[in-house]
Protein backbone atom coordinates (compact mmCIF):
# COMPACT_ATOMS: atom_id res chain seq x y z
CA UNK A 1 10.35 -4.47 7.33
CA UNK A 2 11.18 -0.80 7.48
CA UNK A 3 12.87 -1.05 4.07
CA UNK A 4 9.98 -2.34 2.01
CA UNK A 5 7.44 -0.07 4.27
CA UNK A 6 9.30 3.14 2.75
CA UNK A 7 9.53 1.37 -0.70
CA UNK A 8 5.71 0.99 -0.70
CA UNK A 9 5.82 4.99 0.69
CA UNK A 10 7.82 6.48 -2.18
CA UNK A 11 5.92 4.23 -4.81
CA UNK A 12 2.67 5.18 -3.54
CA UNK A 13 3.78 8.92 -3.40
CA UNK A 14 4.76 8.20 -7.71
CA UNK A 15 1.76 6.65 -7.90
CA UNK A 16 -0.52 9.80 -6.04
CA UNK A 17 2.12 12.05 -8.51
CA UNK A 18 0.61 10.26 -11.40
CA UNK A 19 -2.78 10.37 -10.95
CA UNK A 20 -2.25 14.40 -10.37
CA UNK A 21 -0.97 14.78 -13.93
CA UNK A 22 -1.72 13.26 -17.26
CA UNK A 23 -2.50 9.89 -17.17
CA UNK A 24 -1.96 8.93 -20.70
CA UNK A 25 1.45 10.76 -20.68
CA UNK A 26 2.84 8.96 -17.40
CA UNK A 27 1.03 5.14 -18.60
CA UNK A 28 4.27 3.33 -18.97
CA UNK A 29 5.49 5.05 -15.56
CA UNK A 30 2.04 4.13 -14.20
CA UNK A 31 2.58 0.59 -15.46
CA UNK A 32 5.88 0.69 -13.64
CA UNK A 33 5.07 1.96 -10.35
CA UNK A 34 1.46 -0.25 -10.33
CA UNK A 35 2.93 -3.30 -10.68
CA UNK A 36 6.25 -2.64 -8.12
CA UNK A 37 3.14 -2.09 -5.81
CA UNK A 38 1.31 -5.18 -6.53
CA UNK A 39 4.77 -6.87 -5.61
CA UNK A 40 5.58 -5.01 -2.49
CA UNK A 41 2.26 -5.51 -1.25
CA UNK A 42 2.33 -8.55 0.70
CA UNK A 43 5.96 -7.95 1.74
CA UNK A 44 5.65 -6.31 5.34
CA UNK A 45 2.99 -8.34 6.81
CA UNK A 46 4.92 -11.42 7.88
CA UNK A 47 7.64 -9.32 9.80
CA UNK A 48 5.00 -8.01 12.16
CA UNK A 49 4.29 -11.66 13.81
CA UNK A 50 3.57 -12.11 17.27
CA UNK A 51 7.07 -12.18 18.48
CA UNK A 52 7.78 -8.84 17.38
CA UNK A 53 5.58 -7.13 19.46
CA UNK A 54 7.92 -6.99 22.32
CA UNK A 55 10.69 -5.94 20.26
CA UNK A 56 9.42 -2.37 18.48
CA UNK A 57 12.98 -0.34 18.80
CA UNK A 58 12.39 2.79 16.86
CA UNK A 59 8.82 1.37 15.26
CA UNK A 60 5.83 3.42 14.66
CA UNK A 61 3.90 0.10 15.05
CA UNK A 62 0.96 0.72 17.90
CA UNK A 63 0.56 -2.27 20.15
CA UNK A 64 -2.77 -2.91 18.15
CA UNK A 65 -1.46 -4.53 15.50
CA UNK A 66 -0.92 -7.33 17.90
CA UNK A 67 -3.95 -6.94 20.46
CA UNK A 68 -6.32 -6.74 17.05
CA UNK A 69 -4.94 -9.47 14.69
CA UNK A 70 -7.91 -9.89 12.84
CA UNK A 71 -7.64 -6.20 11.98
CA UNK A 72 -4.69 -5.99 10.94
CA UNK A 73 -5.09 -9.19 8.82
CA UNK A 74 -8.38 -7.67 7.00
CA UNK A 75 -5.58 -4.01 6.46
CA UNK A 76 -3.28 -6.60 4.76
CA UNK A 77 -6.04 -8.11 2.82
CA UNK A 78 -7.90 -4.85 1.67
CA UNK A 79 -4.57 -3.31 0.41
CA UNK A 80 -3.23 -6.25 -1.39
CA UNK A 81 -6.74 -6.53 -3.10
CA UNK A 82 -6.11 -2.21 -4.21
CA UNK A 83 -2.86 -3.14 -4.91
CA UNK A 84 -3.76 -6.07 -7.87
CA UNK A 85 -7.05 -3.50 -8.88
CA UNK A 86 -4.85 -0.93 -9.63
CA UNK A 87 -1.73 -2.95 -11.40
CA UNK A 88 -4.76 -4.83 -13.35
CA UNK A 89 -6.19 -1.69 -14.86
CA UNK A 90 -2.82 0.11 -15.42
CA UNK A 91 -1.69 -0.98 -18.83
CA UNK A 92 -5.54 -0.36 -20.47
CA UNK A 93 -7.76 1.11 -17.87
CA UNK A 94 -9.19 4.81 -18.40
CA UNK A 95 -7.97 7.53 -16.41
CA UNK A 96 -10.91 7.93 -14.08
CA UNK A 97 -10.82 4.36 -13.36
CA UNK A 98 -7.11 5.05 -12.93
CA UNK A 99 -7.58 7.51 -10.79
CA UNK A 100 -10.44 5.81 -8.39
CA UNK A 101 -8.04 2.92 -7.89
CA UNK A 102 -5.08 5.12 -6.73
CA UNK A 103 -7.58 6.74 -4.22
CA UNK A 104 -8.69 3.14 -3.28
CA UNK A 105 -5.04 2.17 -2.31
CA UNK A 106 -4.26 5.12 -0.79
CA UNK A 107 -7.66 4.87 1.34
CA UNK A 108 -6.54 1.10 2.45
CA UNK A 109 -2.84 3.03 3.30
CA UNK A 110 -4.50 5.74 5.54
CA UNK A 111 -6.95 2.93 6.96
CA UNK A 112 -4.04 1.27 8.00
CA UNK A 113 -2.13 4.08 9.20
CA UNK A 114 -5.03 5.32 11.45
CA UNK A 115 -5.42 1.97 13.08
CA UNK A 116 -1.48 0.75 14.00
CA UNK A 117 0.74 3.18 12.86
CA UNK A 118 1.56 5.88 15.91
């Protein structure tokens, strides 16, 4: 789990590193980095079932992930839904609407973060 959380981490950080500089120039690299998202992105959630919450050795995983499964399913949802936006609009899409879909995955990241990561 902790290997494809920092995988997701260093793409999104390309991915924020992108949408800082020129769009156009980085597209291929944009490409790249959208669609390794849109595969990572539904990854972690099935290594945070029930029986892990006991088990959190050196986790930044807050106990609500488990007391608020409904939550945490809707986090999963939400950023696998930015995830496909943003691959979908990679290859063709115009830099603002580039750019506004970066921020939208990023927002479902810090959403996420706020709510069961410590």
């Amino acid at each position: 789990r902790q290997a494809v959380l920092e995988e997701m981490g260093s793409t999104m950080k390309a991915l924020g590193a992108i949408a800082k500089s020129d769009v156009e120039a980085e597209r291929s690299n944009l490409v790249l980095q959208a669609n390794k998202m849109r595969e990572l992105a539904p990854k972690p959630w099935p290594y945070f079932g029930q029986e892990t919450a006991v088990a959190r050795v050196n986790s930044d995983a807050k106990a609500s992930i488990w007391a608020d499964p409904a939550g945490f399913k809707k986090a999963e949802t939400d950023f696998i839904a930015a995830a496909d936006a943003l691959a979908a609009v990679a290859a063709k899409g115009d830099n603002k609407v580039v750019g506004e879909k970066i921020a939208a995955l990023g927002a479902t990241c810090g959403a996420c973060h706020k709510q069961f990561k410590k």
